[in-house]
N, C-alpha and C. Protein backbone atom coordinates (compact mmCIF):
# COMPACT_ATOMS: atom_id res chain seq x y z
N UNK A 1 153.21 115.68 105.76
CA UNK A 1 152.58 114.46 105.33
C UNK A 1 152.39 114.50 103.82
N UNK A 2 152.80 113.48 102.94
CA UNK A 2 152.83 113.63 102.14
C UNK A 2 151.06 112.86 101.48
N UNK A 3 150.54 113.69 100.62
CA UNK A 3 149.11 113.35 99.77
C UNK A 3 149.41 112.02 99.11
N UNK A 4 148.64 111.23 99.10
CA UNK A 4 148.77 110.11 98.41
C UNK A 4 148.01 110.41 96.85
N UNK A 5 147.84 109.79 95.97
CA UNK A 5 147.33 109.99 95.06
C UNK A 5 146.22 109.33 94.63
N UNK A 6 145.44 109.90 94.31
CA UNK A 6 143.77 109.10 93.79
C UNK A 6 143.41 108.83 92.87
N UNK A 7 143.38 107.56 92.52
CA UNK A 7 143.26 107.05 90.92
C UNK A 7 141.63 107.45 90.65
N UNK A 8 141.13 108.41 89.98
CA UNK A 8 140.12 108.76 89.44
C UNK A 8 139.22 107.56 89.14
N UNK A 9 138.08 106.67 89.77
CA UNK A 9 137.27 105.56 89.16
C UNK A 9 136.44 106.51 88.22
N UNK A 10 136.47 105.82 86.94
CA UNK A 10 135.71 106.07 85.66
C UNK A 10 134.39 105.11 85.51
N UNK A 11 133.40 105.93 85.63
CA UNK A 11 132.11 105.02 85.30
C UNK A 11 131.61 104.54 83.93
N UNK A 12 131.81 103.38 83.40
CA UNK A 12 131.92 102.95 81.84
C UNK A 12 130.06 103.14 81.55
N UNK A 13 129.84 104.17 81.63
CA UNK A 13 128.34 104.34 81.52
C UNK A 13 127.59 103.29 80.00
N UNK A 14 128.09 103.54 79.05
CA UNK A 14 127.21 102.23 78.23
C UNK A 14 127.64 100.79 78.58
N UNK A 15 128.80 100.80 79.22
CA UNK A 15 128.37 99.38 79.28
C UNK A 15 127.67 98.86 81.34
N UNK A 16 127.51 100.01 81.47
CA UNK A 16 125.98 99.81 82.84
C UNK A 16 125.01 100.35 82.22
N UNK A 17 124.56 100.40 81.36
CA UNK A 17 123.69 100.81 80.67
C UNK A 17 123.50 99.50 80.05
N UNK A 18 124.47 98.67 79.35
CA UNK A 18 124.24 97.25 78.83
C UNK A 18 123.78 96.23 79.69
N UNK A 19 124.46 96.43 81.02
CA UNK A 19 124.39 95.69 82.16
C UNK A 19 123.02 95.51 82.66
N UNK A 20 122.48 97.04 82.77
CA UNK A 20 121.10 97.27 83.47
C UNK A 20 119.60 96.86 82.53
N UNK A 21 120.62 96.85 81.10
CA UNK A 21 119.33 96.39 80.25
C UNK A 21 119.37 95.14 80.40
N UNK A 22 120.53 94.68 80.15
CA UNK A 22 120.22 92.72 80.23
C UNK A 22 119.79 92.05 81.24
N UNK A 23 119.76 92.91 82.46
CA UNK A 23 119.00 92.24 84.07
C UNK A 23 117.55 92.64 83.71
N UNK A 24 117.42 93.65 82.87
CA UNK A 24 115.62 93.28 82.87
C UNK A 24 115.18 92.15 81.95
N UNK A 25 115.98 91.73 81.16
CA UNK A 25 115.42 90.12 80.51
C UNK A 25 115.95 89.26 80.95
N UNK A 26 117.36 89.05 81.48
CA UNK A 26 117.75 88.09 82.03
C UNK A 26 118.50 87.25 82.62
N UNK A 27 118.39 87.18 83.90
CA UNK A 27 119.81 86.71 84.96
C UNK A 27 120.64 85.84 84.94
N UNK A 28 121.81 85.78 85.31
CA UNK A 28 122.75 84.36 85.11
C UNK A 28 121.93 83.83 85.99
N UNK A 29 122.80 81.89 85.80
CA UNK A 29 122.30 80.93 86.75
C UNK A 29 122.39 80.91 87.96
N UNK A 30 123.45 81.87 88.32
CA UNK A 30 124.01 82.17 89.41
C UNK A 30 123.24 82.69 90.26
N UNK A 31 122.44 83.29 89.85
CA UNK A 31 121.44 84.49 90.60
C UNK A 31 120.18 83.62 90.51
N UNK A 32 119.35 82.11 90.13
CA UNK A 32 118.56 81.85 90.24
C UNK A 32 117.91 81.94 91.93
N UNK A 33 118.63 81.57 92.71
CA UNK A 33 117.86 81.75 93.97
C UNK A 33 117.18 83.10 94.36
N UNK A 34 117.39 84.56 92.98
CA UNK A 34 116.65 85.43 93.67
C UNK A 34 114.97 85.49 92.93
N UNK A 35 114.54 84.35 92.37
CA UNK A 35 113.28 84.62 91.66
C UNK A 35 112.26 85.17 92.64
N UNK A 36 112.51 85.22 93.94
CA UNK A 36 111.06 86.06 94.57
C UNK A 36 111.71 87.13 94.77
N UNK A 37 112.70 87.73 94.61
CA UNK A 37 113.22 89.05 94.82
C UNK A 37 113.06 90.05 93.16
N UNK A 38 112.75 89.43 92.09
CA UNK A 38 112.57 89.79 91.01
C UNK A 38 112.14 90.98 90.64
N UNK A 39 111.36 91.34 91.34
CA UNK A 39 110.67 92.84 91.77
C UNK A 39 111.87 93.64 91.95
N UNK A 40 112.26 93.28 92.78
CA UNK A 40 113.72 94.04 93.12
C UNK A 40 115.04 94.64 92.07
N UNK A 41 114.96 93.24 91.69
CA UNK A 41 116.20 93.34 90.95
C UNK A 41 115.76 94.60 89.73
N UNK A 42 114.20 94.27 88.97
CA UNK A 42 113.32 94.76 88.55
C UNK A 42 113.89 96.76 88.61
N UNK A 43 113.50 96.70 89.89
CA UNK A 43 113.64 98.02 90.79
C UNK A 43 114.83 99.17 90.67
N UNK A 44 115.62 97.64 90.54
CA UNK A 44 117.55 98.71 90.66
C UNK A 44 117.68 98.90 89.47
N UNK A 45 117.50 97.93 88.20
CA UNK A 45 117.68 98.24 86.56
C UNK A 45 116.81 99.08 86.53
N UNK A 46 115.93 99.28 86.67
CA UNK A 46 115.25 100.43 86.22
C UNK A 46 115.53 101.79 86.81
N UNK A 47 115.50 102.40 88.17
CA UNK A 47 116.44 102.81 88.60
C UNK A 47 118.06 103.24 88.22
N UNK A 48 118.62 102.36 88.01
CA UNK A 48 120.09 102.80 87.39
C UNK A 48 119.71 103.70 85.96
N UNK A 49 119.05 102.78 85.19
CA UNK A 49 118.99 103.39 83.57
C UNK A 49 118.53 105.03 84.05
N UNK A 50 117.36 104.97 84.83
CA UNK A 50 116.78 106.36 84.53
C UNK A 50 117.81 107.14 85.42
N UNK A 51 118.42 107.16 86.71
CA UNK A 51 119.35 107.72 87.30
C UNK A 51 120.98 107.94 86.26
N UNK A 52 120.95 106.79 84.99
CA UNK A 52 121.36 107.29 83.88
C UNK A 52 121.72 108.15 82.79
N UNK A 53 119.93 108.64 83.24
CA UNK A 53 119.48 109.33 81.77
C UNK A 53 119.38 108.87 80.62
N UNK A 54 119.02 107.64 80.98
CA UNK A 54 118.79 106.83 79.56
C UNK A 54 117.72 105.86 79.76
N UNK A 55 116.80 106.06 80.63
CA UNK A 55 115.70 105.15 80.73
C UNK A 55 114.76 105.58 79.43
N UNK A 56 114.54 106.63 78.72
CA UNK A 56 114.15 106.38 77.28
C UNK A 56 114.36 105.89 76.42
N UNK A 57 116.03 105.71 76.38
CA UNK A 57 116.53 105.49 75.07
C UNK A 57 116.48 104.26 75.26
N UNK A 58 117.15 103.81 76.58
CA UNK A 58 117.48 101.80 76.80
C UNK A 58 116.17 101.12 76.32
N UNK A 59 114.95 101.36 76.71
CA UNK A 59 113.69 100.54 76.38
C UNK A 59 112.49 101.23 75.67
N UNK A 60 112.72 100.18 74.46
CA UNK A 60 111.90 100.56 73.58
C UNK A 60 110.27 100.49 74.70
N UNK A 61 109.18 101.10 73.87
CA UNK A 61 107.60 101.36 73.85
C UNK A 61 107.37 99.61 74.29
N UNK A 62 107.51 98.85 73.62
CA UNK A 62 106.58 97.75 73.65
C UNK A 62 107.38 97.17 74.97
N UNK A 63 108.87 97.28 75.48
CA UNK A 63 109.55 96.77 76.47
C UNK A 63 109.18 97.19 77.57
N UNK A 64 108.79 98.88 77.84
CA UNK A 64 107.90 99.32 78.70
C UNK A 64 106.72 98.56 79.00
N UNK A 65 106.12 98.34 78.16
CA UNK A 65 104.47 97.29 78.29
C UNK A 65 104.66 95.95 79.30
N UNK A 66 105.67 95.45 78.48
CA UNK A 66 106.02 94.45 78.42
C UNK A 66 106.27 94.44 80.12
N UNK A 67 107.08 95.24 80.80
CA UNK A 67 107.51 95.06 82.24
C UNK A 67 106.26 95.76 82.55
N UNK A 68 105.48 96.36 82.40
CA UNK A 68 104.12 97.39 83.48
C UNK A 68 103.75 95.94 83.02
N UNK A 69 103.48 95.40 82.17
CA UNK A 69 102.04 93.90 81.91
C UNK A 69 102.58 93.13 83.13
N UNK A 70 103.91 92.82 82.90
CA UNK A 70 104.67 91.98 84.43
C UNK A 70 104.23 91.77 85.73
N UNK A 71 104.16 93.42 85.62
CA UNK A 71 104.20 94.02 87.01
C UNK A 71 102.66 93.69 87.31
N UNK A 72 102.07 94.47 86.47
CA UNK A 72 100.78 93.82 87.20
C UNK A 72 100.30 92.75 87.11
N UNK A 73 100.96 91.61 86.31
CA UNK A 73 100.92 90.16 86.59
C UNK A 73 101.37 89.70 88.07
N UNK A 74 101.76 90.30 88.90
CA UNK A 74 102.06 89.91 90.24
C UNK A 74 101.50 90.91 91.01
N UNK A 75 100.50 91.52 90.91
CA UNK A 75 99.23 91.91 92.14
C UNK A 75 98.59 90.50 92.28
N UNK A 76 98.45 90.82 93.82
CA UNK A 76 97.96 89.88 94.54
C UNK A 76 96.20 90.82 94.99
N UNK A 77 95.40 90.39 94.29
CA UNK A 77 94.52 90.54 94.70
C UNK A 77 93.28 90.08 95.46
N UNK A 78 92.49 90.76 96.21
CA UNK A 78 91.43 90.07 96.90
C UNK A 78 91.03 88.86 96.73
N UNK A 79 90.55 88.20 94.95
CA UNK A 79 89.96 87.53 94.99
C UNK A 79 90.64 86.42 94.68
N UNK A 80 91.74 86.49 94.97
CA UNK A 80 93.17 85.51 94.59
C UNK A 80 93.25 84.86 96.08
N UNK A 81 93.04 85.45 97.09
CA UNK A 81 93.24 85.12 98.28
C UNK A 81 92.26 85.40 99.30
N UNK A 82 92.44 84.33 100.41
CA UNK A 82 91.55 84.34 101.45
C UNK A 82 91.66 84.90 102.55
N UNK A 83 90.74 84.70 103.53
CA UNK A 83 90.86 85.32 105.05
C UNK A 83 91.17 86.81 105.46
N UNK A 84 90.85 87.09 107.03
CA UNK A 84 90.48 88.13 106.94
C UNK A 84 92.08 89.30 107.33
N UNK A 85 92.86 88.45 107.08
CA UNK A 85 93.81 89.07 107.13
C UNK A 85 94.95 89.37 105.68
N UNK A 86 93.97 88.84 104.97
CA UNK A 86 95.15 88.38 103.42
C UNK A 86 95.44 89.78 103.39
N UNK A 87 96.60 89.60 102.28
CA UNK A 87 97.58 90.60 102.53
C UNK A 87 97.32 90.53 101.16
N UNK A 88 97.03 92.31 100.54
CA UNK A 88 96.97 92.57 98.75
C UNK A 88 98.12 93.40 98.43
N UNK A 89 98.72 93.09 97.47
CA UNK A 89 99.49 94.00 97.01
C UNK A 89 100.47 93.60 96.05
N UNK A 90 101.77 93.52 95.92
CA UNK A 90 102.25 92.62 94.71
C UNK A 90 103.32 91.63 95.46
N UNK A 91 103.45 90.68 95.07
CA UNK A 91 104.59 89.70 95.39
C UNK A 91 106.13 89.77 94.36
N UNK A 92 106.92 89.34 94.93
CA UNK A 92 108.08 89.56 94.08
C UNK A 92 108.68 89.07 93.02
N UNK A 93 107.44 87.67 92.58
CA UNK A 93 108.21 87.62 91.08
C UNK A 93 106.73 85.97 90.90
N UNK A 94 106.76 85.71 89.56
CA UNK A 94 106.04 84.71 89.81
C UNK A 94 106.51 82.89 89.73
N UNK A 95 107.33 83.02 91.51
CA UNK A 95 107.83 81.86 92.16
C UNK A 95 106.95 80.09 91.93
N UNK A 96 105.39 81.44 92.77
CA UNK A 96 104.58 80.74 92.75
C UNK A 96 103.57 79.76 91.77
N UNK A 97 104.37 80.17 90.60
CA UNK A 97 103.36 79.26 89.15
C UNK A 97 102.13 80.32 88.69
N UNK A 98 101.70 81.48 89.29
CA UNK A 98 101.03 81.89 88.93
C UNK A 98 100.81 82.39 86.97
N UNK A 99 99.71 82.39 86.35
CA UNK A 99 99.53 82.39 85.27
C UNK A 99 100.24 83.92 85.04
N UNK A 100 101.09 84.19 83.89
CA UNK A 100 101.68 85.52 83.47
C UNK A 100 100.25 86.23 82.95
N UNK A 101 99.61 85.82 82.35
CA UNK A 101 98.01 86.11 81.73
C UNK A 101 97.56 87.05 82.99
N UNK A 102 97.64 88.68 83.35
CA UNK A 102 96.88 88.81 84.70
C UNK A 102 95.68 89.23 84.30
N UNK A 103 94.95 88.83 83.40
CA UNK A 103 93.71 88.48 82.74
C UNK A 103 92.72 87.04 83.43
N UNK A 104 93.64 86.01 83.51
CA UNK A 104 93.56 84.86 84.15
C UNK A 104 93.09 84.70 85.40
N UNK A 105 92.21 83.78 86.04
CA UNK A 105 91.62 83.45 87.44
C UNK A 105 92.96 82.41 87.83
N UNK A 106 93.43 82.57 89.02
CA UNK A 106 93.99 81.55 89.40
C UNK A 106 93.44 80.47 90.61
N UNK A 107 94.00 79.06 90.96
CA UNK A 107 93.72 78.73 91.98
C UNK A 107 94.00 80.06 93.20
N UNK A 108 93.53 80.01 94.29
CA UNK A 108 94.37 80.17 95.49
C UNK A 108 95.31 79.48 95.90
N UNK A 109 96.55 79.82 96.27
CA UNK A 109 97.85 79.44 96.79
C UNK A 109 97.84 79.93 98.23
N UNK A 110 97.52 79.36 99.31
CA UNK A 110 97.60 79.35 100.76
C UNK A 110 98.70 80.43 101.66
N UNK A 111 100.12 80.69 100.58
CA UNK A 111 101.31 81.36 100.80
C UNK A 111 101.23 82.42 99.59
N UNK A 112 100.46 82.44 98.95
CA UNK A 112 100.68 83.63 98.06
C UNK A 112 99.83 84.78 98.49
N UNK A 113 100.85 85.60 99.27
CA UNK A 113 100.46 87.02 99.58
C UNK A 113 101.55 87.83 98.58
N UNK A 114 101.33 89.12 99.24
CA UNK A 114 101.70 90.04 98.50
C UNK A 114 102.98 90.58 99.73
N UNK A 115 104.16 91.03 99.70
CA UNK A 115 105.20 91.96 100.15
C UNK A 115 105.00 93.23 100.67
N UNK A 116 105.43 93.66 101.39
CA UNK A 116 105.51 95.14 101.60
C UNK A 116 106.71 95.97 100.35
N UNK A 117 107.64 95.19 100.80
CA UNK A 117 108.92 96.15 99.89
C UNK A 117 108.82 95.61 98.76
N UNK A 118 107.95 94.71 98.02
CA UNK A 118 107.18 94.33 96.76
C UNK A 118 106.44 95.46 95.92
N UNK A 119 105.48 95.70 97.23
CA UNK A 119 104.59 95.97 96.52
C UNK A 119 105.41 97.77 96.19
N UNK A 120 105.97 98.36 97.30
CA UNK A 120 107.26 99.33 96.84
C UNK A 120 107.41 99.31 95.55
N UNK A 121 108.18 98.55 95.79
CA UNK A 121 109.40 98.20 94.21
C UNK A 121 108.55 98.03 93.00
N UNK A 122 106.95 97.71 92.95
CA UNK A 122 106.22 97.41 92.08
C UNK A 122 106.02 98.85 91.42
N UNK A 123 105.13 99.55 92.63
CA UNK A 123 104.83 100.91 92.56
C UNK A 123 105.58 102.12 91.90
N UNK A 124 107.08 101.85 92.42
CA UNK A 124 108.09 103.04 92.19
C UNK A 124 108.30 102.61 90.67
N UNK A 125 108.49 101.39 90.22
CA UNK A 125 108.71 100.99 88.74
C UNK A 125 107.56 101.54 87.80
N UNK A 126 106.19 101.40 88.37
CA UNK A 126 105.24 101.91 87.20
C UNK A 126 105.16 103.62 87.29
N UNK A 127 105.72 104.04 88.25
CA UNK A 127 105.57 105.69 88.22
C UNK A 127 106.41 106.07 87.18
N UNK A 128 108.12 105.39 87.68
CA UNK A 128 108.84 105.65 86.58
C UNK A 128 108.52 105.17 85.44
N UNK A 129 108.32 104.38 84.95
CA UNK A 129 107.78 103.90 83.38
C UNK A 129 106.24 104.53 82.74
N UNK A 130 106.17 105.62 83.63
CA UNK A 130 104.79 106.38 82.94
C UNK A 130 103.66 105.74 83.18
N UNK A 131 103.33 104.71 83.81
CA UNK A 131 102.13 104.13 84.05
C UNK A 131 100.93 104.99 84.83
N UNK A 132 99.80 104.91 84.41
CA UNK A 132 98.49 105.91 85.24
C UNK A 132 98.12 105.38 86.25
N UNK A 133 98.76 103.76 87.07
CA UNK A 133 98.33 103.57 88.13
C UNK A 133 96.78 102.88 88.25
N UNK A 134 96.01 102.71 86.73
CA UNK A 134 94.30 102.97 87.10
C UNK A 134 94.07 101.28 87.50
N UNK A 135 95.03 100.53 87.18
CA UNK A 135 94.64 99.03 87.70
C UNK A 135 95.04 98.64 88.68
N UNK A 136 95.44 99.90 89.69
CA UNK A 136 95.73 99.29 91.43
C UNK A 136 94.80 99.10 92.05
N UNK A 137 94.47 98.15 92.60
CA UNK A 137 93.67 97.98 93.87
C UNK A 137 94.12 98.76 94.86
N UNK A 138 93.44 100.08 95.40
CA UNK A 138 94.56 100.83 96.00
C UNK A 138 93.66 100.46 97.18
N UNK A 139 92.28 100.33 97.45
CA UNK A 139 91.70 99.95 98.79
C UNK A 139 92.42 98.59 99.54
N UNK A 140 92.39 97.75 98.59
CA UNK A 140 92.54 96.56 98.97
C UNK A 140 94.14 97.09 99.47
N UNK A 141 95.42 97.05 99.16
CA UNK A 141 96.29 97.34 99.84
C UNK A 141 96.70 98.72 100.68
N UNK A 142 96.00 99.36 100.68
CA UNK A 142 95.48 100.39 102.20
C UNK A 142 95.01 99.15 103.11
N UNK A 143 94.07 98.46 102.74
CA UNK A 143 93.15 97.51 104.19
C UNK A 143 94.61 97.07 104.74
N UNK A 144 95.77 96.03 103.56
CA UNK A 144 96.33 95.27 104.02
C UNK A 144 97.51 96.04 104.80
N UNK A 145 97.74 97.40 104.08
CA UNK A 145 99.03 97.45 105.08
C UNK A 145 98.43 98.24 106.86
N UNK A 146 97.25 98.69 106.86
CA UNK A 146 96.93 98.25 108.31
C UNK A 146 96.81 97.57 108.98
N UNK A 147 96.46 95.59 108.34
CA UNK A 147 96.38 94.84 109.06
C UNK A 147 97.80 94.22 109.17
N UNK A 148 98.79 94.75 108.29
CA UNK A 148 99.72 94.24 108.67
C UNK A 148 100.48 95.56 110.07
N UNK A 149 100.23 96.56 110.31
CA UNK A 149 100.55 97.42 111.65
C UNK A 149 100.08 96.54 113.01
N UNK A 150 100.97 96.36 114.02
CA UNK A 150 100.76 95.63 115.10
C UNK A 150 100.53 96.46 115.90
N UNK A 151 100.33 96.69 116.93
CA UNK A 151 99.65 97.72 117.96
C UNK A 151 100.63 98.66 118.73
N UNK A 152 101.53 98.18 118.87
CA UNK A 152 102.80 99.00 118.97
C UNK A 152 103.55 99.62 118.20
N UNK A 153 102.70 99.55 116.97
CA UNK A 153 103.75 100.38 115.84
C UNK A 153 104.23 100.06 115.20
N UNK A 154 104.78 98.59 115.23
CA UNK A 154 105.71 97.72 114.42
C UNK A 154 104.88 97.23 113.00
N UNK A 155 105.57 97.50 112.21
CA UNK A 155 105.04 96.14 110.95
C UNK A 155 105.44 95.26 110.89
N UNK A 156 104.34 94.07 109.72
CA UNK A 156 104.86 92.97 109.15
C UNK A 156 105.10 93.26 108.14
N UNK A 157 106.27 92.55 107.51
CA UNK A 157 106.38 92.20 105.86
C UNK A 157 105.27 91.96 104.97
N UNK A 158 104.59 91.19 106.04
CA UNK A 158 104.02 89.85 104.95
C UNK A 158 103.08 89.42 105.95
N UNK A 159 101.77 88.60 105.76
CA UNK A 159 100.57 88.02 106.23
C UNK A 159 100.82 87.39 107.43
N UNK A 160 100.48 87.91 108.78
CA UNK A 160 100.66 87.15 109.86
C UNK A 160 100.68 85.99 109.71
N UNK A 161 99.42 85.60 108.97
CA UNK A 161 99.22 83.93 109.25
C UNK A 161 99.99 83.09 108.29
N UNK A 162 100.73 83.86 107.13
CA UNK A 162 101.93 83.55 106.58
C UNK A 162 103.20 83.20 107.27
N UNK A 163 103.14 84.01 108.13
CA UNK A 163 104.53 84.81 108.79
C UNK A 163 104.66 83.13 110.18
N UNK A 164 103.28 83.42 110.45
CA UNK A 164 102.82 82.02 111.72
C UNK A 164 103.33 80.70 111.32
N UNK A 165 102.80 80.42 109.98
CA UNK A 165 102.62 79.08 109.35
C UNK A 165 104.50 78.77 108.97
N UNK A 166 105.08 79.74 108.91
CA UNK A 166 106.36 79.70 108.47
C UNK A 166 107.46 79.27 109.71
N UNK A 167 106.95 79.81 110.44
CA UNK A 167 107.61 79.58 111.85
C UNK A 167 107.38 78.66 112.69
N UNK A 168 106.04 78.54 112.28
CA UNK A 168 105.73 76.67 113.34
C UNK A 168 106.36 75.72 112.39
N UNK A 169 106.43 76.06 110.97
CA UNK A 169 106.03 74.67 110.17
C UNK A 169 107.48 75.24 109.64
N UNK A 170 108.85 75.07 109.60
CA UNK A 170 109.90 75.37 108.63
C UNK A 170 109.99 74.73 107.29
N UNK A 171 109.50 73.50 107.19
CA UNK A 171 110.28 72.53 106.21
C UNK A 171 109.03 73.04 104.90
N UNK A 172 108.09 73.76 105.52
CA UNK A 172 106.87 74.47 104.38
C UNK A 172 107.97 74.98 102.92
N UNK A 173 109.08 75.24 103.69
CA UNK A 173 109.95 76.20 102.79
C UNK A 173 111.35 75.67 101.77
N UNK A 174 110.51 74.04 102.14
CA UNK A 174 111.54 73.49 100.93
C UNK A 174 110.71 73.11 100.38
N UNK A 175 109.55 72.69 100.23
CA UNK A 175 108.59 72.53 99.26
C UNK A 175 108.51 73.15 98.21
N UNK A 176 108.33 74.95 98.38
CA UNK A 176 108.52 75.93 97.45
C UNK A 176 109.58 76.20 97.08
């Protein structure tokens, strides 16, 4: 049998390195439908650079700030939300109009909970970017990800009565 031959793929490392920096400021139009996944996208650029070895060099000091200030601009906290099931933790991008200021009181938004693989992707980003963690509400999302455990073991994503309101009511989801 004769070996076929294997064209060696070459990884053009600065220019995914260019790639991964320009998704942290800013997406084609193409990609607008992922603004609640933002966290995410968030997640993999940051991720790639440092799996790089260049998450120092790619972002300057104040660009670091700049995404930890972000990040914790989308905790969803207690007093942001109601009932006894609200769900704390971070949401995936701010879809919802919320003020970038997370200094700021907002209304309550009825659908603005917080994610599970949000609040992840939130978390794993400020470890890597050196953050001390000291402005987590870490009670408040301990409460929530028990009330989101169902009795069999299973989780939710996201706020039952989120999860409810979405499923009786579909058309909730062209509004937003």
């Amino acid at each position: 049998m004769e070996e076929e031959e294997k064209e060696e793929v070459k990884l053009e490392v600065k220019k995914q390195i260019k790639f991964l920096q320009r998704s942290l400021s800013v997406l084609p139009y193409s990609a607008r439908s992922l603004d609640v996944n933002r966290m995410t996208i968030l997640f993999f650029s940051v991720c790639g650079l440092d799996i790089l070895n260049s998450l120092d060099t790619a972002l300057r000091p104040y660009e670091r700030e700049q995404i930890i200030e972000w990040i914790y601009s989308q905790q969803v906290l207690p007093q942001h939300i109601a009932g006894p099931d609200a769900c704390c933790g971070f949401r995936g991008g701010g879809y919802l109009g919320v003020p970038f200021d997370s200094t700021k009181h907002s209304m309550p938004v009825p659908c603005d909970t917080a994610h599970v693989a949000m609040t992840y992707t939130a978390l794993a980003v400020l470890i890597m970017l050196g953050d001390d963690l000291s402005r987590i509400n870490r009670s408040a999302i301990s409460r929530s990800l028990r009330n989101l455990q169902r009795e069999d073991g299973r989780s939710l994503s996201l706020s039952l009565s989120l999860s409810l309101s979405l499923s009786l009511n579909p058309p909730i989801l062209y509004y937003w």
